[in-house]
Structures are given as structure tokens and as C-alpha cells.
PDB file of N, CA and C in Angstrom:
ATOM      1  N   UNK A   1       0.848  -1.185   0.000  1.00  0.00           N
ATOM      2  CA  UNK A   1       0.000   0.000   0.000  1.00  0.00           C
ATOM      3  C   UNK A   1       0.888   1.242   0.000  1.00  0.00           C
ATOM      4  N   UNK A   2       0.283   2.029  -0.636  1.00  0.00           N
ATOM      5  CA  UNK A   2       1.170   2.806  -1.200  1.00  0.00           C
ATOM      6  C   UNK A   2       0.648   4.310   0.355  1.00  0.00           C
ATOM      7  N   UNK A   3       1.957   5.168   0.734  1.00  0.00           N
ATOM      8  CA  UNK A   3       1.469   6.269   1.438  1.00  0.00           C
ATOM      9  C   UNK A   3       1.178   7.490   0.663  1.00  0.00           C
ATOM     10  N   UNK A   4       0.303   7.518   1.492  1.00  0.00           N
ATOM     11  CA  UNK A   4      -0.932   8.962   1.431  1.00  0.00           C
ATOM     12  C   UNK A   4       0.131  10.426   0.875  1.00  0.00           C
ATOM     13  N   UNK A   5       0.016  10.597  -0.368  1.00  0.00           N
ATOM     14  CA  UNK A   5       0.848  12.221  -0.792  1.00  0.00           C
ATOM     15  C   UNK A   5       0.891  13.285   0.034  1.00  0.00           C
ATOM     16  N   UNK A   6       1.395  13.856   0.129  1.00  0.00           N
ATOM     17  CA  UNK A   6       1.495  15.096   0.777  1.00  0.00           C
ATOM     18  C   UNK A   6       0.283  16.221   0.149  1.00  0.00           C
ATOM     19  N   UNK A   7      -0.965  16.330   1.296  1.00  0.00           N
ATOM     20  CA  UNK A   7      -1.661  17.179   0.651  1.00  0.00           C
ATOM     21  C   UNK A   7      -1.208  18.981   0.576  1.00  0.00           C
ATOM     22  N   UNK A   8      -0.987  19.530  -0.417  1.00  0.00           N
ATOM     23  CA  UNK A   8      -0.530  21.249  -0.313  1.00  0.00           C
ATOM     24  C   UNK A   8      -1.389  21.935   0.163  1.00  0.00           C
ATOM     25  N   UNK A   9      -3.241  21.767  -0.601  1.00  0.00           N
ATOM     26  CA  UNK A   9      -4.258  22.466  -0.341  1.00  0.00           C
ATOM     27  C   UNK A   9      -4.829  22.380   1.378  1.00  0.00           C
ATOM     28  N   UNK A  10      -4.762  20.919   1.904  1.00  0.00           N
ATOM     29  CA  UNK A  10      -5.117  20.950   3.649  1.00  0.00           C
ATOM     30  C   UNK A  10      -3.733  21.700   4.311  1.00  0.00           C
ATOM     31  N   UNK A  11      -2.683  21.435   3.852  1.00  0.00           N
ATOM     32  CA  UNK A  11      -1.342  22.068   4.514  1.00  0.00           C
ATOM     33  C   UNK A  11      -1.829  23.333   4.698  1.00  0.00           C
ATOM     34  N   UNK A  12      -1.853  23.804   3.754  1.00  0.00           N
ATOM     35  CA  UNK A  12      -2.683  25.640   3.359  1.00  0.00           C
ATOM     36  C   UNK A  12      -3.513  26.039   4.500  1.00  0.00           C
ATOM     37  N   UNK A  13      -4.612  24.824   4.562  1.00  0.00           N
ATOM     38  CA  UNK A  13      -5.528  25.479   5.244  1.00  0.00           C
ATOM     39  C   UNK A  13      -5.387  25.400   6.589  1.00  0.00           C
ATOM     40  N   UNK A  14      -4.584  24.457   6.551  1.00  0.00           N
ATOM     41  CA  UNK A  14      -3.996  24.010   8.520  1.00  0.00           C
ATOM     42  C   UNK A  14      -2.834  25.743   8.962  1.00  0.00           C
ATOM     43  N   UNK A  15      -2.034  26.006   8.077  1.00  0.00           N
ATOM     44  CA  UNK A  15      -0.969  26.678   8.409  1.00  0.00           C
ATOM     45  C   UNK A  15      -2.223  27.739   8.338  1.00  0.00           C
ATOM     46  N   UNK A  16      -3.612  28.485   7.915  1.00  0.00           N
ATOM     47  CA  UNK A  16      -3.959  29.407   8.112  1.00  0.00           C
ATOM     48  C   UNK A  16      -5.250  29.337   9.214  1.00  0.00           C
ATOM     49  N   UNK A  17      -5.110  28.248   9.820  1.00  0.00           N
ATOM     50  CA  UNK A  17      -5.765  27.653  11.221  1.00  0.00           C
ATOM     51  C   UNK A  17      -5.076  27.829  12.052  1.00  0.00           C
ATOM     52  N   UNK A  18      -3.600  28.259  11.988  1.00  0.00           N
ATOM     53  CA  UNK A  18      -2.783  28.467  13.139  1.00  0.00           C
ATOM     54  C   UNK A  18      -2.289  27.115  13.161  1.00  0.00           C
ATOM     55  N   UNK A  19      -2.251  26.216  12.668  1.00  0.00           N
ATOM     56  CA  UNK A  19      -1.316  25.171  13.041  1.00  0.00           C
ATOM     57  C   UNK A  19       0.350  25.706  12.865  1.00  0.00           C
ATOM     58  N   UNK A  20       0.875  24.998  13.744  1.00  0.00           N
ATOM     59  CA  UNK A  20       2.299  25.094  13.528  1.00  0.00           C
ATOM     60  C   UNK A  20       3.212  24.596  12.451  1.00  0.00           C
ATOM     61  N   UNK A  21       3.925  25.212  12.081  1.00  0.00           N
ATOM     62  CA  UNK A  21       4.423  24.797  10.916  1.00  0.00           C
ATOM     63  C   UNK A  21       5.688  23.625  11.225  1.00  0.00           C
ATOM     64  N   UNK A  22       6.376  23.372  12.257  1.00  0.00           N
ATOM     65  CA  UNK A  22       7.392  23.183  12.162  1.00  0.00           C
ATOM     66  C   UNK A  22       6.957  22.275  13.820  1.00  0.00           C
ATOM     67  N   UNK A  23       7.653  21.511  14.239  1.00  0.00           N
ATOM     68  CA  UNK A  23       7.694  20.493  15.428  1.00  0.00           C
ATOM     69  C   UNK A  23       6.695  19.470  15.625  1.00  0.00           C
ATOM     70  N   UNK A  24       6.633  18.820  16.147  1.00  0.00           N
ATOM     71  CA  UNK A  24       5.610  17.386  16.771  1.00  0.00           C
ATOM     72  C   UNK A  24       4.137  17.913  16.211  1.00  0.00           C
ATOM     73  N   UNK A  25       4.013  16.821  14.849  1.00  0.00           N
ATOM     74  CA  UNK A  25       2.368  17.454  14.120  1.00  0.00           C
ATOM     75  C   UNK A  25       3.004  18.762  13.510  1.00  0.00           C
ATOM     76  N   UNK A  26       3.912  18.855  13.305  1.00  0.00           N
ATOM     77  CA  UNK A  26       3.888  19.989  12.454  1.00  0.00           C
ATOM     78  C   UNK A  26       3.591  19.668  10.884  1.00  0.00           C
ATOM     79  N   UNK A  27       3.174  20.601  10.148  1.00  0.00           N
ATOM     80  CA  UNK A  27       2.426  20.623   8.724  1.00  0.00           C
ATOM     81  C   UNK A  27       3.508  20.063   7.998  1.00  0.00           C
ATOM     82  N   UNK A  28       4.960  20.722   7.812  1.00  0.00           N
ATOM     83  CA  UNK A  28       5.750  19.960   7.351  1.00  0.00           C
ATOM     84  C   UNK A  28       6.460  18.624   7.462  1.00  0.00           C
ATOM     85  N   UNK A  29       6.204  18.247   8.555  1.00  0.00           N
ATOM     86  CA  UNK A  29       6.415  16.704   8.588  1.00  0.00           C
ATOM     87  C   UNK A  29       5.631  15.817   7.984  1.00  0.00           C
ATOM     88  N   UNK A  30       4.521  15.587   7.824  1.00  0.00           N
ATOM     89  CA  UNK A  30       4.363  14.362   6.893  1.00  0.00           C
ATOM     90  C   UNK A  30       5.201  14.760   5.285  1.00  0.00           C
ATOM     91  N   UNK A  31       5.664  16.098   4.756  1.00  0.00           N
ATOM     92  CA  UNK A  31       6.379  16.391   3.763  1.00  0.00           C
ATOM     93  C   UNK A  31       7.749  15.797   3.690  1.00  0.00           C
ATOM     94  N   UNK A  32       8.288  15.883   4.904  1.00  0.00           N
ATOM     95  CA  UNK A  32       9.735  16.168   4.811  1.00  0.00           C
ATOM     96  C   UNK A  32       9.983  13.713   5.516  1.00  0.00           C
ATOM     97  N   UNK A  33       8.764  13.528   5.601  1.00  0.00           N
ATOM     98  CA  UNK A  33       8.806  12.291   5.459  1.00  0.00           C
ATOM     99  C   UNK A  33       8.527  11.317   4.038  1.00  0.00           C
ATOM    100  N   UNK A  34       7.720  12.017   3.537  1.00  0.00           N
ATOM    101  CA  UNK A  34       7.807  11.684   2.225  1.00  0.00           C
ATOM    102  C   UNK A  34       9.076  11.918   1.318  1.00  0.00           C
ATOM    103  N   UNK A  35       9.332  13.006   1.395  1.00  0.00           N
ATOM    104  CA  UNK A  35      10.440  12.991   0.271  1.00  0.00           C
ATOM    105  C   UNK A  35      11.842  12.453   1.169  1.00  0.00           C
ATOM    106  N   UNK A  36      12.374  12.370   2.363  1.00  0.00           N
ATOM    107  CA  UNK A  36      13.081  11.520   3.063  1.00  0.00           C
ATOM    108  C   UNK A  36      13.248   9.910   1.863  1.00  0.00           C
ATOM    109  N   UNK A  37      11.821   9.479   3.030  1.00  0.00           N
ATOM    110  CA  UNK A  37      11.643   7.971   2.026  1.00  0.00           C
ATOM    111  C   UNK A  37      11.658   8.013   0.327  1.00  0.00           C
ATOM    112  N   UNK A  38      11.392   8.722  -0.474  1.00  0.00           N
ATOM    113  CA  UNK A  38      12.274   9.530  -1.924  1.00  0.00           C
ATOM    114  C   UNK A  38      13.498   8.766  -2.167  1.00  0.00           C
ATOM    115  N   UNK A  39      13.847   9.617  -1.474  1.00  0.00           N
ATOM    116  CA  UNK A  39      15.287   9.704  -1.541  1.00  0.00           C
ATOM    117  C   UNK A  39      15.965   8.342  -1.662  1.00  0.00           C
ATOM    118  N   UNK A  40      15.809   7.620   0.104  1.00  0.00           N
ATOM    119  CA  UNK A  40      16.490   6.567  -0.226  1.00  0.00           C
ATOM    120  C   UNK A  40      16.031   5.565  -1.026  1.00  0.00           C
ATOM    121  N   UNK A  41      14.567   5.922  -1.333  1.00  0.00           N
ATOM    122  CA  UNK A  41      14.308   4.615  -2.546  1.00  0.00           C
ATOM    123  C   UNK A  41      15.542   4.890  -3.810  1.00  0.00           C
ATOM    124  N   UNK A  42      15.390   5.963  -4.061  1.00  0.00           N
ATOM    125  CA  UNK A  42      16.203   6.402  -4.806  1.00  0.00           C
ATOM    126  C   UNK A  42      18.000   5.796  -4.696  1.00  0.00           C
ATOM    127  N   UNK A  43      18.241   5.928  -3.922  1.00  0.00           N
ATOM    128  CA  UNK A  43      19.928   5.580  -3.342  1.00  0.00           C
ATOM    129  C   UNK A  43      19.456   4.343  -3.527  1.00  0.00           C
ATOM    130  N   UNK A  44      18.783   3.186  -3.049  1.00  0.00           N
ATOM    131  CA  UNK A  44      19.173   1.638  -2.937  1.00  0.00           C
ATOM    132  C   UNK A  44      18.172   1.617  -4.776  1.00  0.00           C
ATOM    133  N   UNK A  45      17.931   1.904  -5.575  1.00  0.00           N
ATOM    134  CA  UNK A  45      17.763   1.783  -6.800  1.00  0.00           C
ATOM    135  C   UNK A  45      19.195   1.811  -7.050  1.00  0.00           C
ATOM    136  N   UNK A  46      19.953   3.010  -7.100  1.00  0.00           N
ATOM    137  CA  UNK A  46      21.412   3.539  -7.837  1.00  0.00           C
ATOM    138  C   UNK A  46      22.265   2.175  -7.227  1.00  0.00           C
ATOM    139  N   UNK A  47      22.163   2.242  -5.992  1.00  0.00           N
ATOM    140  CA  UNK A  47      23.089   1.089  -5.516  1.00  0.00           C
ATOM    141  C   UNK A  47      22.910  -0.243  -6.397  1.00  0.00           C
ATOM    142  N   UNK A  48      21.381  -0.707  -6.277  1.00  0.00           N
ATOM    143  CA  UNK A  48      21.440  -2.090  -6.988  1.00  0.00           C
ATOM    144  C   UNK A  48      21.781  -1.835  -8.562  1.00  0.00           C
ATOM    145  N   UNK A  49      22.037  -1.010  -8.772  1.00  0.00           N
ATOM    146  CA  UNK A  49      22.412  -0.960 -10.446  1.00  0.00           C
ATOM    147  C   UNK A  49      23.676  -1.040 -10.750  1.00  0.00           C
ATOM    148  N   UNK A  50      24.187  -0.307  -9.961  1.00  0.00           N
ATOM    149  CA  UNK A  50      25.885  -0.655  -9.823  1.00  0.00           C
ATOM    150  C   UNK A  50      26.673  -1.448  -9.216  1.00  0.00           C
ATOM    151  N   UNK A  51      25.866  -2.487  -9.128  1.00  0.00           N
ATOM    152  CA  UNK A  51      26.746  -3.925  -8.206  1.00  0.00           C
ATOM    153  C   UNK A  51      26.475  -4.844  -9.262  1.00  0.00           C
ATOM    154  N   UNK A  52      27.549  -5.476  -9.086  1.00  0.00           N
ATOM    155  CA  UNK A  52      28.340  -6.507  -9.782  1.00  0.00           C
ATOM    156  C   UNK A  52      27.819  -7.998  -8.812  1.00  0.00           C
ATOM    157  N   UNK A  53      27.457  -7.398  -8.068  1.00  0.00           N
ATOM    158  CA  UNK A  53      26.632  -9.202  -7.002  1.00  0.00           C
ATOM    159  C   UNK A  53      25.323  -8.884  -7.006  1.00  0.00           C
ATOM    160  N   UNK A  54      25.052 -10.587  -7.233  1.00  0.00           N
ATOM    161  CA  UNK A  54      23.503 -11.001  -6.975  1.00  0.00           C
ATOM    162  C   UNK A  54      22.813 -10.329  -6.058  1.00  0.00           C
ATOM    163  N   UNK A  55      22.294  -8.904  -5.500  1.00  0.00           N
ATOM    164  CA  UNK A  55      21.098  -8.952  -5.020  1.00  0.00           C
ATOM    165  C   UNK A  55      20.060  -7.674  -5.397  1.00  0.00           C
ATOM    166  N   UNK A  56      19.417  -7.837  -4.213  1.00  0.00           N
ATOM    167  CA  UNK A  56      17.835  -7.087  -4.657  1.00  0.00           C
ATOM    168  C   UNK A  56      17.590  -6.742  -3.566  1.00  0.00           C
ATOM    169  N   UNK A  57      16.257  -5.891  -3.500  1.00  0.00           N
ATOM    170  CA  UNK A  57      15.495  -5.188  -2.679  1.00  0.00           C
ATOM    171  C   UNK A  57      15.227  -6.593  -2.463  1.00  0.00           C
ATOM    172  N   UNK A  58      15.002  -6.069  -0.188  1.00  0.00           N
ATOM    173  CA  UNK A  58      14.571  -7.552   0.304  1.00  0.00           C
ATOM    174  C   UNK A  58      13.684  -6.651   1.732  1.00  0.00           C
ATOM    175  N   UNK A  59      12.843  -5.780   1.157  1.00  0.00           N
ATOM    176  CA  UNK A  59      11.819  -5.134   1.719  1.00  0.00           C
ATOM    177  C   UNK A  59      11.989  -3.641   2.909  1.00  0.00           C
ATOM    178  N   UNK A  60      11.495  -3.481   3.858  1.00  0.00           N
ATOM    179  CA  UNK A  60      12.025  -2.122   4.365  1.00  0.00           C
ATOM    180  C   UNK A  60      12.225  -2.559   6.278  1.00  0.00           C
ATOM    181  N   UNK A  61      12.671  -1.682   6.453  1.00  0.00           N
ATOM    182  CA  UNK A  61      13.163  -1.691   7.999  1.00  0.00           C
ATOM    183  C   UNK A  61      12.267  -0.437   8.686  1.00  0.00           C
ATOM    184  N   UNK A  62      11.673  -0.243   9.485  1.00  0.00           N
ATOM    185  CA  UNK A  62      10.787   0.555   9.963  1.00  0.00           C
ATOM    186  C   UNK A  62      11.991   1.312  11.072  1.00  0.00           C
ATOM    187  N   UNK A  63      12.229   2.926  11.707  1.00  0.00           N
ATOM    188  CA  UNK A  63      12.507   3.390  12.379  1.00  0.00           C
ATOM    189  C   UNK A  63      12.432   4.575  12.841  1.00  0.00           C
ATOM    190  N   UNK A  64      12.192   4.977  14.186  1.00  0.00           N
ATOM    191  CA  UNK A  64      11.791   6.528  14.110  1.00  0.00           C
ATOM    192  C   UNK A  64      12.604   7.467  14.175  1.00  0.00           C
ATOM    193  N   UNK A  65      12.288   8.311  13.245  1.00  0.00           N
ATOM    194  CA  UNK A  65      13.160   9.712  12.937  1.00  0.00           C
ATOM    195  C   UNK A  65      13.105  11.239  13.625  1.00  0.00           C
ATOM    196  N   UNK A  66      13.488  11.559  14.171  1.00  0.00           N
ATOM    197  CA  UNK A  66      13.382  12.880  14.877  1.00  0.00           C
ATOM    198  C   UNK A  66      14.040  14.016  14.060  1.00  0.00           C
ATOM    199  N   UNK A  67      13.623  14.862  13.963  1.00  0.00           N
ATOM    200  CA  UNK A  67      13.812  15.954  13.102  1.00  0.00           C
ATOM    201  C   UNK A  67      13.382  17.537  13.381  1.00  0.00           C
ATOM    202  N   UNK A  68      14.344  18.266  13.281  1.00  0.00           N
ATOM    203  CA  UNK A  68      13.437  19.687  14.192  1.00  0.00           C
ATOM    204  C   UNK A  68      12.063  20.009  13.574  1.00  0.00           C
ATOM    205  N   UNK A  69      11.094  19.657  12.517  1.00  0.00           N
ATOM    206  CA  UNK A  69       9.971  19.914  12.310  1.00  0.00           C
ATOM    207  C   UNK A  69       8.872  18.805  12.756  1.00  0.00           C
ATOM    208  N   UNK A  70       9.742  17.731  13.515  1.00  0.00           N
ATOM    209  CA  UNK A  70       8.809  16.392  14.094  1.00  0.00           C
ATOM    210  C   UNK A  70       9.429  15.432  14.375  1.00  0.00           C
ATOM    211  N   UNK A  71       8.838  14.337  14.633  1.00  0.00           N
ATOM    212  CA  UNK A  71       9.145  12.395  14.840  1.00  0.00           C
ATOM    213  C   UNK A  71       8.227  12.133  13.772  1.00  0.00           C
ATOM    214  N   UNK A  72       8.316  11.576  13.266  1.00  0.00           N
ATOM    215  CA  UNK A  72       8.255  10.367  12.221  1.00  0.00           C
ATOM    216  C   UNK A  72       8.574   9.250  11.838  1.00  0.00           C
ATOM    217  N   UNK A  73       7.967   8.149  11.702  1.00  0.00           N
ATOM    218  CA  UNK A  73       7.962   6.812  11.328  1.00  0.00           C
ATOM    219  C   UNK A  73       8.473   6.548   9.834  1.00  0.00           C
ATOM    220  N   UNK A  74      10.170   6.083   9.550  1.00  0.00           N
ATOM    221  CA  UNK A  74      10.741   6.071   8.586  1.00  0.00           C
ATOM    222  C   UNK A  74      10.628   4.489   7.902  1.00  0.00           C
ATOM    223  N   UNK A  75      10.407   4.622   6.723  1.00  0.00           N
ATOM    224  CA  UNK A  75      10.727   3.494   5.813  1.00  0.00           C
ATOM    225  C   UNK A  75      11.522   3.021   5.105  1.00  0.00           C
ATOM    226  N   UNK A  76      13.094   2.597   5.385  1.00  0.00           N
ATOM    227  CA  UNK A  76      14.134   2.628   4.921  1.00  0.00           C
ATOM    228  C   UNK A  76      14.066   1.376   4.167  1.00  0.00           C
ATOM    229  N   UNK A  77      14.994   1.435   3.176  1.00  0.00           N
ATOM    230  CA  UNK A  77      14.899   0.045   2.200  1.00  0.00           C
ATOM    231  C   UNK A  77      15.813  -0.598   2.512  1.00  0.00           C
ATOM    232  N   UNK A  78      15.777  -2.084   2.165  1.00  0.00           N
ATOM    233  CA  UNK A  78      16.857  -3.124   2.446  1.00  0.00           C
ATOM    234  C   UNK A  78      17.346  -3.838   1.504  1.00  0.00           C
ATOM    235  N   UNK A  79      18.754  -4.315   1.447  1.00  0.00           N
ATOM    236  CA  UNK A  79      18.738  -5.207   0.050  1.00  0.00           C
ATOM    237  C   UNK A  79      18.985  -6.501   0.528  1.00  0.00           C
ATOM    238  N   UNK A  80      18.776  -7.616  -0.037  1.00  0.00           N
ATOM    239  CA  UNK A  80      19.021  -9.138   0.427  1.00  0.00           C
ATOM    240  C   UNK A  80      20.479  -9.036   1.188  1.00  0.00           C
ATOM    241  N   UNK A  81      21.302  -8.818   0.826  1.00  0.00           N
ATOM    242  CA  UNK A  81      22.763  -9.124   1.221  1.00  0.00           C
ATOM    243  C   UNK A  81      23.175  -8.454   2.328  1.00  0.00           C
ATOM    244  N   UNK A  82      22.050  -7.512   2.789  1.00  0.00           N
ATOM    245  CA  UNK A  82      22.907  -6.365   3.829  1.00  0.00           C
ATOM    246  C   UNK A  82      23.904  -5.697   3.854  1.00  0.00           C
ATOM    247  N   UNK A  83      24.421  -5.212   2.051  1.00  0.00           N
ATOM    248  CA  UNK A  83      25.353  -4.174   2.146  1.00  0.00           C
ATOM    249  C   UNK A  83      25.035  -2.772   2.005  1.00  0.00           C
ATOM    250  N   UNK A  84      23.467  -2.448   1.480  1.00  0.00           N
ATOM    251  CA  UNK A  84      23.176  -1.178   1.352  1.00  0.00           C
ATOM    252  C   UNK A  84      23.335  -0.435   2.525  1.00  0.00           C
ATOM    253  N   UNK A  85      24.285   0.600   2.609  1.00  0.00           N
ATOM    254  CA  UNK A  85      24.053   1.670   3.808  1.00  0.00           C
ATOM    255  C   UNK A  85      23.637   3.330   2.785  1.00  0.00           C
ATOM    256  N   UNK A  86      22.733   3.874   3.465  1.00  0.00           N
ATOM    257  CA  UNK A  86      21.987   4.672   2.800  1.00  0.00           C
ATOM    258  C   UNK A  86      23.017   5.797   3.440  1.00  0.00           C
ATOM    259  N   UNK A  87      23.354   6.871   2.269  1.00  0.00           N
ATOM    260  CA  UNK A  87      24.157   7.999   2.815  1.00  0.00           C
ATOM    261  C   UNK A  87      23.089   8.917   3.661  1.00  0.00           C
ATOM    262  N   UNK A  88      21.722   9.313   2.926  1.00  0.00           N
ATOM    263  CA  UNK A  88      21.138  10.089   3.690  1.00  0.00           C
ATOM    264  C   UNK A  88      20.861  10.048   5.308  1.00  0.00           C
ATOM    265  N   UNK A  89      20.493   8.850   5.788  1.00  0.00           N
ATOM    266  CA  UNK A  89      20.124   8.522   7.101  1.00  0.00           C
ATOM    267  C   UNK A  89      20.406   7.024   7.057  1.00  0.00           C
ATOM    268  N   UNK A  90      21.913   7.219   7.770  1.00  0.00           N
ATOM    269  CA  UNK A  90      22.576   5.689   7.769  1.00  0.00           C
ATOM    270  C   UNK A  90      21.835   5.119   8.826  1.00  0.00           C
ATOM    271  N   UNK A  91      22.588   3.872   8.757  1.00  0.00           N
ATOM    272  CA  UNK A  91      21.628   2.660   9.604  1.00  0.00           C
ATOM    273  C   UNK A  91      22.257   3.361  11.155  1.00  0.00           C
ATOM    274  N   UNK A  92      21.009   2.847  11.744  1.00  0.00           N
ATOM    275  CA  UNK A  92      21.133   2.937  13.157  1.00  0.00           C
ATOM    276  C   UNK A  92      21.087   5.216  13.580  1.00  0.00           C
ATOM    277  N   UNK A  93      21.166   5.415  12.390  1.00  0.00           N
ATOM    278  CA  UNK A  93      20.770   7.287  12.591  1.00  0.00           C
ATOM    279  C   UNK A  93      19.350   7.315  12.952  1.00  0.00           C
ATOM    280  N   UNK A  94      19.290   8.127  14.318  1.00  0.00           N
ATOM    281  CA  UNK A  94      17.922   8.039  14.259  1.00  0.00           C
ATOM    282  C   UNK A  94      17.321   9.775  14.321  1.00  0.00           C
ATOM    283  N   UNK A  95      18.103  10.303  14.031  1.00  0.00           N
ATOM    284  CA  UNK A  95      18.178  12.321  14.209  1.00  0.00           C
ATOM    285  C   UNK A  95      18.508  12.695  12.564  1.00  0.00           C
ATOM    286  N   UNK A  96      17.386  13.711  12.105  1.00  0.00           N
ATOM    287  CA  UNK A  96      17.856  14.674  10.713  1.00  0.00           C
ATOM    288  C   UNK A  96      18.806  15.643  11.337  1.00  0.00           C
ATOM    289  N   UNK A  97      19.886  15.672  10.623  1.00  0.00           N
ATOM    290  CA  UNK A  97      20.543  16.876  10.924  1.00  0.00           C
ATOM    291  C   UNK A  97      20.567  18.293  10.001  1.00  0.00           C
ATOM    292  N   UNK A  98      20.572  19.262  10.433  1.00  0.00           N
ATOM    293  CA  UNK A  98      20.503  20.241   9.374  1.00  0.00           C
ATOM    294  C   UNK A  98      21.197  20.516   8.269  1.00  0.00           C
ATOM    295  N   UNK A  99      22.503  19.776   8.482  1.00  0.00           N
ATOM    296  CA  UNK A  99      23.663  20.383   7.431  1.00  0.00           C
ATOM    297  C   UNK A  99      23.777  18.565   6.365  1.00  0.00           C
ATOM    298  N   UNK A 100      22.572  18.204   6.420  1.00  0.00           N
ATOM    299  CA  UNK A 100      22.671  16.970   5.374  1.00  0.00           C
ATOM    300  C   UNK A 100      22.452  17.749   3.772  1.00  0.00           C
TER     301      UNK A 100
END
């Protein structure tokens, strides 16, 4: 099952409800979780293309992410062999840092 897009138009209307933009429930976190998980789909694609050994995507690892606009529940990818380490948010990182 695929996750829910990032809506712009409820974001809109939340940030002019006074929601907060930024920390725990903030508007930008379900954003900045989506394109997160992006990303490293992205990196373990590039990775499996450029290996020279047998493997593959061998499903995702669930972990929570803390980030100055929230916590969030991350979906990191895995490959059969256990050599993918994702540059964006290596294994066992559980903090966004600003200067990534």
C-alpha cells in the first residue's frame, strides 16, 4: 500500500488555522517524510544498479526519525545481502541533521 501524498491544499488550510508549521504534528512533517523515504528509494535503486553481485530489494526496515519539524515513522529500504548503507540517514541514525 502505497502512502498517502502530501496534501498542499489541507497544509494551506492548517498553516492558516494556526497550526504550527514546524515540530511534533507539524504541517511539514508528513512532507519532509515523504520525500526523506524519496530519496532513499532512490539511493538503494542507484546502488542495486551498480553492483556486480547477486542482489535485490529484500523489503524495508521501519525506524523513528526525529527531526526539528517532528518524529516520524521512517521506511528505509533493504537489500538481500545487507550491504546497502543509505548515505542520507545511515543505519542505526535516528536524528535529521541540518547540514545533510
Amino acid at each position: 500500500m502505497r502512502n498517502q501524498l502530501f496534501n498542499f491544499d489541507e497544509a494551506l488550510k492548517q498553516l492558516q488555522s494556526g497550526k504550527n508549521l514546524l515540530g511534533t504534528d507539524g504541517i511539514l512533517t508528513p512532507l519532509i517524510k515523504q520525500l526523506t523515504e524519496a530519496a532513499l528509494q532512490a539511493e538503494i535503486e542507484h546502488y542495486l544498479s551498480t553492483r556486480s553481485i547477486d542482489t535485490r530489494k529484500n523489503g524495508y526496515t521501519r525506524k523513528t526519525v526525529k527531526s526539528t519539524s517532528g518524529q516520524f515513522e521512517l521506511k528505509t529500504p533493504r537489500d538481500r545481502s545487507g550491504a546497502f548503507e543509505p548515505q542520507l540517514i545511515k543505519k542505526n541514525q535516528t536524528k535529521l541533521s541540518e547540514d545533510m
